[in-house]
N, C-alpha and C. Protein backbone atom coordinates (compact mmCIF):
# COMPACT_ATOMS: atom_id res chain seq x y z
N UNK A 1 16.38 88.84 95.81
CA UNK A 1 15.01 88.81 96.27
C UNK A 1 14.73 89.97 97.23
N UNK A 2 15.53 90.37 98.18
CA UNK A 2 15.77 91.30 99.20
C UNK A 2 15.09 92.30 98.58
N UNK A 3 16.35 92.90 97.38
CA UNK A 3 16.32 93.94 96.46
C UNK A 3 14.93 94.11 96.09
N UNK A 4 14.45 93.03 95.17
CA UNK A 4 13.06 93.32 94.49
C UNK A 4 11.82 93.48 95.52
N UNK A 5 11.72 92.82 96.74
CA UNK A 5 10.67 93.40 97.40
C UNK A 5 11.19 94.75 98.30
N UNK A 6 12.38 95.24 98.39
CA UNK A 6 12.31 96.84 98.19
C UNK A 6 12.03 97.76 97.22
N UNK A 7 11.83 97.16 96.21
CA UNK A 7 11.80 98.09 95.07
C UNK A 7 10.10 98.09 94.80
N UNK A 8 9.51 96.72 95.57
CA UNK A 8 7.89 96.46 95.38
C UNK A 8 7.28 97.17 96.39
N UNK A 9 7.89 97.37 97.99
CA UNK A 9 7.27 98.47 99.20
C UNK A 9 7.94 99.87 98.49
N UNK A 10 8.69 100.07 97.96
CA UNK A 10 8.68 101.33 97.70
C UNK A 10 7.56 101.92 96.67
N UNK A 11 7.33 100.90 95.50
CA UNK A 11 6.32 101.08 94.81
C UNK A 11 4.60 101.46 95.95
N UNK A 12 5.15 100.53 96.92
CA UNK A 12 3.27 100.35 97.09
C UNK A 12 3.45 101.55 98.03
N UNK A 13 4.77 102.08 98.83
CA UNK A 13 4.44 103.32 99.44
C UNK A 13 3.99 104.48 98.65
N UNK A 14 4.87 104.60 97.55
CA UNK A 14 4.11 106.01 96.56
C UNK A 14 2.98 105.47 96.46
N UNK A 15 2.12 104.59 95.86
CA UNK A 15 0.55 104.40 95.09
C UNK A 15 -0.23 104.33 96.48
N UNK A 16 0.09 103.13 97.47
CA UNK A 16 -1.10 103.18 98.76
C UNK A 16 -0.71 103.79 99.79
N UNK A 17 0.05 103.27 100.40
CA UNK A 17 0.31 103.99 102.09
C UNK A 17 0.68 104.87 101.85
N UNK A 18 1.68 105.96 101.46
CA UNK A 18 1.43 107.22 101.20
C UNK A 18 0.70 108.18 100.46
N UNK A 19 0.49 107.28 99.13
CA UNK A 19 -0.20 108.16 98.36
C UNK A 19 0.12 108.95 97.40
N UNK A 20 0.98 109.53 97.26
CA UNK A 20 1.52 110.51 96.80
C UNK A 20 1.60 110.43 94.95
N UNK A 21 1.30 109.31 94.75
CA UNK A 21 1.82 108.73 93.37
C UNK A 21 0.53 107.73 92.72
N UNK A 22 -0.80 107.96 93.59
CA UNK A 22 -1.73 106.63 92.88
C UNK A 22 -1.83 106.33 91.68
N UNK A 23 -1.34 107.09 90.59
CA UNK A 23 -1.93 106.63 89.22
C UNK A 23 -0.38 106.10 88.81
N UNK A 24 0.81 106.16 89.41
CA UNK A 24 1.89 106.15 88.89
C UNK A 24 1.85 104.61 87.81
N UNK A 25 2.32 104.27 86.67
CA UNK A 25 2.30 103.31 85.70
C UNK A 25 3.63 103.25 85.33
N UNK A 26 4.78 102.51 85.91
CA UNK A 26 6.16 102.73 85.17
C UNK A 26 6.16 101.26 85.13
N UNK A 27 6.58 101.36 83.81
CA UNK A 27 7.67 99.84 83.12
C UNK A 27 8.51 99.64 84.05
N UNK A 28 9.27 98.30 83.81
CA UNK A 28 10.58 97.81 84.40
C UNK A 28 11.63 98.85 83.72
N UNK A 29 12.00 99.86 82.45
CA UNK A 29 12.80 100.47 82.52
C UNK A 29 12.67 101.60 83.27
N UNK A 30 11.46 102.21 83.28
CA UNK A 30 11.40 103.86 83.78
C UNK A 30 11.67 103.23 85.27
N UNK A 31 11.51 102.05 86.08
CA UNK A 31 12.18 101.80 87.34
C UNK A 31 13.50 101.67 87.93
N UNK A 32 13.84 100.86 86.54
CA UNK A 32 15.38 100.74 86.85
C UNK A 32 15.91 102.26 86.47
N UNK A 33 15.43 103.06 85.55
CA UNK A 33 15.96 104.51 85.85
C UNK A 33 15.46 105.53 86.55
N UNK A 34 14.91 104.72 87.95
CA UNK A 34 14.22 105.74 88.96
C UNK A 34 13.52 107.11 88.24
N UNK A 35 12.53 107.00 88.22
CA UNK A 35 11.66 107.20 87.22
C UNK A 35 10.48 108.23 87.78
N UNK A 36 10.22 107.32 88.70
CA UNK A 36 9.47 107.45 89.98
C UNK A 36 9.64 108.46 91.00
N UNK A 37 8.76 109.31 91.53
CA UNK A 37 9.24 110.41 92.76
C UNK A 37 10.01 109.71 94.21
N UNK A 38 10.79 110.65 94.39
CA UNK A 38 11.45 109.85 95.68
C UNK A 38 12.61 109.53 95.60
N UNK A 39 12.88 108.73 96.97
CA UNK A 39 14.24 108.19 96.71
C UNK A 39 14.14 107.56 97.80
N UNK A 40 15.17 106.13 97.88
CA UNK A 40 15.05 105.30 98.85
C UNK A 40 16.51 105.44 99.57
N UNK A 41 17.23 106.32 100.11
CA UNK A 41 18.77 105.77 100.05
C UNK A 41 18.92 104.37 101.22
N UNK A 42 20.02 104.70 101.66
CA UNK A 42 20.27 103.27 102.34
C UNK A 42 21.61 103.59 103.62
N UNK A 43 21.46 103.55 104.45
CA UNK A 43 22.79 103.37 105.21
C UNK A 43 23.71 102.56 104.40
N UNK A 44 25.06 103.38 105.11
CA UNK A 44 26.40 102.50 104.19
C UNK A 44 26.35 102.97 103.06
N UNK A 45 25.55 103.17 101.88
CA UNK A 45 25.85 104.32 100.85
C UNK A 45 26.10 105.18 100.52
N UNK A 46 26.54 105.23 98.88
CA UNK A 46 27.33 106.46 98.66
C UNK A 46 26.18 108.08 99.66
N UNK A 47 25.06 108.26 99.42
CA UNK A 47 24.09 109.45 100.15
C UNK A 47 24.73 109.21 101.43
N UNK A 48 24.24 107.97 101.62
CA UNK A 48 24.21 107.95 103.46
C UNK A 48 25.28 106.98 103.73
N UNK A 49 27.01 107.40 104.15
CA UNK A 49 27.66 106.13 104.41
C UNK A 49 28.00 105.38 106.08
N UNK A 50 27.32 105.90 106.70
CA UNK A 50 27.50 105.99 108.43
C UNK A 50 26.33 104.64 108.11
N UNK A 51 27.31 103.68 108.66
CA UNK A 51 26.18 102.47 108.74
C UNK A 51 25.73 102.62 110.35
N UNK A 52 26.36 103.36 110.70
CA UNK A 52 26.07 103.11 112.46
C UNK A 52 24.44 103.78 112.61
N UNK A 53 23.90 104.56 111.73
CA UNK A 53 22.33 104.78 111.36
C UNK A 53 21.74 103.54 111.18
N UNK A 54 21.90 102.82 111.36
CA UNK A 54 20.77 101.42 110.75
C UNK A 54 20.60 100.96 112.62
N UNK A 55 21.53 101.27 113.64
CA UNK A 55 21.08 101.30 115.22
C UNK A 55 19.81 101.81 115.05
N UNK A 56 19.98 103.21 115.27
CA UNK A 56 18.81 104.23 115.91
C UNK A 56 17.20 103.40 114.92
N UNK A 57 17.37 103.24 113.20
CA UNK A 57 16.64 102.89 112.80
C UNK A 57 16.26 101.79 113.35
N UNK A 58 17.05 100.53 113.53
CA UNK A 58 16.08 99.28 113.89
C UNK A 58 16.34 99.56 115.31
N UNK A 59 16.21 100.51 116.15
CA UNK A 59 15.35 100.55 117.32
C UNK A 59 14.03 101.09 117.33
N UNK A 60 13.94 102.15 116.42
CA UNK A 60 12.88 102.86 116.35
C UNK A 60 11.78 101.60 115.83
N UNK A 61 12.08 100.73 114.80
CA UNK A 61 11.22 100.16 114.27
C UNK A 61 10.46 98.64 115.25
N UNK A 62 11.87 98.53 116.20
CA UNK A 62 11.90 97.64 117.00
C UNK A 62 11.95 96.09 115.86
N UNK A 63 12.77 96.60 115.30
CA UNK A 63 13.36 95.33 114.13
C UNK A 63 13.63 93.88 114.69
N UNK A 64 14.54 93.68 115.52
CA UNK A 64 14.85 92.24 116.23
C UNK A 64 13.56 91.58 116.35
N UNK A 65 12.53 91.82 117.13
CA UNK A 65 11.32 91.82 117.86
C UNK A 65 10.32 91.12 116.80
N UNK A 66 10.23 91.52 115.78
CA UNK A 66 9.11 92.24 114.91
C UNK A 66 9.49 91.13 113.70
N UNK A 67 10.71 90.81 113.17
CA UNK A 67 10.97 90.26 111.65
C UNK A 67 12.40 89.35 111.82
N UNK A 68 13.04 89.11 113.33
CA UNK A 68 14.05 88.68 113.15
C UNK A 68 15.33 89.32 112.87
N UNK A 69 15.44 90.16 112.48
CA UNK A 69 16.94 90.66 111.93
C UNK A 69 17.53 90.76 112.92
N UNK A 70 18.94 91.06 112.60
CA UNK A 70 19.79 91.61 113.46
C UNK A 70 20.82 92.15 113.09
N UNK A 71 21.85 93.15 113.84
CA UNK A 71 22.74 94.03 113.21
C UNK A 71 24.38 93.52 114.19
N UNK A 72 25.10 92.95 113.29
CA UNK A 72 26.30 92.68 114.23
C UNK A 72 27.09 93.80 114.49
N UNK A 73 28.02 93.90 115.57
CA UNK A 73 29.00 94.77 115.75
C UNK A 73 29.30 95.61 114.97
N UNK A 74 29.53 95.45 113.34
CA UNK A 74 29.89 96.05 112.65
C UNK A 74 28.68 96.64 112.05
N UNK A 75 27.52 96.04 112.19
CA UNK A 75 26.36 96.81 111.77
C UNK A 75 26.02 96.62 110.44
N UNK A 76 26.26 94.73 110.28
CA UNK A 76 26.16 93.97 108.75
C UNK A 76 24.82 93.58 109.29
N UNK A 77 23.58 93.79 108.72
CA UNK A 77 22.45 93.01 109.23
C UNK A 77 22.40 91.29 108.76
N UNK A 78 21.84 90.22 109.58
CA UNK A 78 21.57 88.85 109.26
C UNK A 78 20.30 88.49 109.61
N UNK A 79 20.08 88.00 109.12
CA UNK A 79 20.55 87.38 107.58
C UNK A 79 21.19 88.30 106.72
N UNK A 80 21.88 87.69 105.73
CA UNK A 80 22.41 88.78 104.96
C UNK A 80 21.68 89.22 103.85
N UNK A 81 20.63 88.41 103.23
CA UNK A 81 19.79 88.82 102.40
C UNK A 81 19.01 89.67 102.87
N UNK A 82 19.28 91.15 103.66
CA UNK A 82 18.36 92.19 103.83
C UNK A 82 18.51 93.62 103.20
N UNK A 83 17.71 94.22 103.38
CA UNK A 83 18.41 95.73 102.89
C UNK A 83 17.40 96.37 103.63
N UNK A 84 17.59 97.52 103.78
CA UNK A 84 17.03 98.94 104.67
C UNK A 84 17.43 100.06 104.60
N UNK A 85 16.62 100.93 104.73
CA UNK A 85 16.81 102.16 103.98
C UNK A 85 15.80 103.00 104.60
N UNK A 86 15.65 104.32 104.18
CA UNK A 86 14.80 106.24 104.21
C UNK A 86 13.93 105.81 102.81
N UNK A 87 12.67 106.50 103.20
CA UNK A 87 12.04 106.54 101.88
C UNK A 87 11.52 107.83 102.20
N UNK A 88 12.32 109.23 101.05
CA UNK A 88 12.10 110.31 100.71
C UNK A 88 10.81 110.63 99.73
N UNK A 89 9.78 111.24 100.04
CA UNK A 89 8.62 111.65 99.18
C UNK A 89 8.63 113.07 97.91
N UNK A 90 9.76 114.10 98.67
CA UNK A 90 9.60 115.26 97.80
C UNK A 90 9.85 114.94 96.79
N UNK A 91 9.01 115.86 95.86
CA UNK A 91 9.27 115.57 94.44
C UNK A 91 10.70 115.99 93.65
N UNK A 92 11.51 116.51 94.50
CA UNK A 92 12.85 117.25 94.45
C UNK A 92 13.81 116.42 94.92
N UNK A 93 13.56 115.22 95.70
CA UNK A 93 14.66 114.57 96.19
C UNK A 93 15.45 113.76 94.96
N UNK A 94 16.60 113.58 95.16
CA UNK A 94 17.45 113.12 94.01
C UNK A 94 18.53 112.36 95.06
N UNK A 95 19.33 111.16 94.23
CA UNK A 95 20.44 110.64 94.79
C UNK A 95 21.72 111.64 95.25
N UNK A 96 22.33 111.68 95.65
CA UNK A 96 23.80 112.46 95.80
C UNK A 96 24.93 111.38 96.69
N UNK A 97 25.93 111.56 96.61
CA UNK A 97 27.00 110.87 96.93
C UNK A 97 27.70 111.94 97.87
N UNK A 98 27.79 111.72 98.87
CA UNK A 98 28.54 112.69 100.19
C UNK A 98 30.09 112.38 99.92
N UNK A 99 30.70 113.26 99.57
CA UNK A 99 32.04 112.95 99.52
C UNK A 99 33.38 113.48 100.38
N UNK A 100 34.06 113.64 100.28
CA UNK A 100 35.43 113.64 100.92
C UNK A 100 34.86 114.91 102.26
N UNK A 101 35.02 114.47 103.90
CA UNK A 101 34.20 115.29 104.48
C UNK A 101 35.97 116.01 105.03
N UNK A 102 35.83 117.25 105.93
CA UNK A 102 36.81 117.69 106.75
C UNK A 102 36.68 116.94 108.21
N UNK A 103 38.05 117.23 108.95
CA UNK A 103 38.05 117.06 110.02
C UNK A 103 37.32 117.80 110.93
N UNK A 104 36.79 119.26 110.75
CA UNK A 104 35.75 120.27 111.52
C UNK A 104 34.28 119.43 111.25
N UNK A 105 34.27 118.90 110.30
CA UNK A 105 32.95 118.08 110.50
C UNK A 105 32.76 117.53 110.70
N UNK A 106 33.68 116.21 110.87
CA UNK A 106 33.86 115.09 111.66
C UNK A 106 33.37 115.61 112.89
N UNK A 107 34.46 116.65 113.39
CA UNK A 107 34.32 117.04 115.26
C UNK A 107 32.85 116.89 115.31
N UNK A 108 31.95 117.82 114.38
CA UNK A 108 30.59 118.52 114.58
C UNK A 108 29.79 116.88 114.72
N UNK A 109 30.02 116.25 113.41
CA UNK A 109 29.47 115.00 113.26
C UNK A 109 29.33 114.58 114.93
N UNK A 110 30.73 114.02 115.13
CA UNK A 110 30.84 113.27 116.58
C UNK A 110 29.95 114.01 118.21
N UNK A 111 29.84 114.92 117.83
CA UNK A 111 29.45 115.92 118.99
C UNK A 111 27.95 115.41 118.83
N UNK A 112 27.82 115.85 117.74
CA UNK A 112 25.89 115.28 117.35
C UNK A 112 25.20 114.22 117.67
N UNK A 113 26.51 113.35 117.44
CA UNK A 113 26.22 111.43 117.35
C UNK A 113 26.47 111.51 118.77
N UNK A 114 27.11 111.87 119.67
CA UNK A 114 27.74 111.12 121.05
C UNK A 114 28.81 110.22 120.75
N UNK A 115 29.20 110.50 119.82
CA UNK A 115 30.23 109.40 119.32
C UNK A 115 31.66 110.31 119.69
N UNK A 116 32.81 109.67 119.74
CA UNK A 116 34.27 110.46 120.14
C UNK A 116 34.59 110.30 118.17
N UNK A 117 35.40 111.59 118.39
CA UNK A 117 36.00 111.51 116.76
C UNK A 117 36.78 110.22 116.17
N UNK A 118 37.25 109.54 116.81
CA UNK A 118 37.91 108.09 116.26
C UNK A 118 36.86 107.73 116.14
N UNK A 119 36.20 107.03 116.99
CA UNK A 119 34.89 106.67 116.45
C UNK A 119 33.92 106.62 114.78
N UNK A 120 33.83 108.15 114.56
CA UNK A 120 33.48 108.56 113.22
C UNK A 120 34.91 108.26 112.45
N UNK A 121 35.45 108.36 113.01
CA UNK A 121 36.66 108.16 111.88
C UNK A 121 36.66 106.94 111.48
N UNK A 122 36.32 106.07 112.23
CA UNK A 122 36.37 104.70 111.90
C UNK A 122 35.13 104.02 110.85
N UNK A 123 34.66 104.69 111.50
CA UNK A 123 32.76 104.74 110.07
C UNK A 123 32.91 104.91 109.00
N UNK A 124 33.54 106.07 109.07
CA UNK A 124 33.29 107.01 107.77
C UNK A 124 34.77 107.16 106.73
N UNK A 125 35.87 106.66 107.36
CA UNK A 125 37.13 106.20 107.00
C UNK A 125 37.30 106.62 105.51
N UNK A 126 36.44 106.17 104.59
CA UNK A 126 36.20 106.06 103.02
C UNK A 126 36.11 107.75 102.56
N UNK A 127 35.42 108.40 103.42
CA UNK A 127 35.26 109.90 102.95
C UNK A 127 35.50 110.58 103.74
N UNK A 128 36.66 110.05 104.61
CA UNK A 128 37.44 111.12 105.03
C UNK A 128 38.65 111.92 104.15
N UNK A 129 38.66 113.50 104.23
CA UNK A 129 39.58 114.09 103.49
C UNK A 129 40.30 114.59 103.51
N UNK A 130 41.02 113.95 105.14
CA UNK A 130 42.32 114.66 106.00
C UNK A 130 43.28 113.24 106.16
């Protein structure tokens, strides 16, 4: 259920609140094969795998406050039936999968975040390539 009313605000962001897409008309297949301009990624995914981004986001949105959620320690939101995500407009944006990173980017990463390199190491563990 989560899923499908992300896939229904992403719809209504291209056609109303943004705009970008009003006449758009896609079937249930041209959706399920993202079809559509944009892209929604998601913290914790293959694009974006640093779940520790879903903080800064549900502060900005002031999430707790507003709808209930919440993000435990590990940064699993609960209820667990949620999802959250970026919604990209260019007509150029496409999925990608960030893969195996170095340890020089880690450093850079951690410096950026305020985070100490264990830290990221501990996040990002899966695509690390040292």
């Amino acid at each position: 259920l989560a899923e499908a009313l992300a896939e229904f605000m992403h719809e209504q962001v291209r056609k109303v609140y943004w705009g970008y897409a009003p006449d758009e008309d896609l079937d249930n297949e041209a959706l399920i094969k993202e079809k559509y301009r944009g892209i929604r990624p998601a913290p914790g995914y293959p694009a974006c795998p640093d779940h520790t981004e879903k903080g800064p986001l549900f502060a900005l949105l002031n999430v707790p406050k507003r709808i209930d959620l919440h993000l435990t320690e590990n940064f699993a939101m609960t209820p667990t039936a949620a999802v959250s995500g970026f919604y990209f407009a260019h007509p150029e944006a496409t999925y990608f999968t960030v893969g195996k990173i170095l340890r020089d980017q880690v450093e850079d990463y951690a410096a950026r975040k305020g985070m100490t390199v264990a830290e990221v190491e501990r996040w990002l563990r899966p695509n690390l390539g040292y």
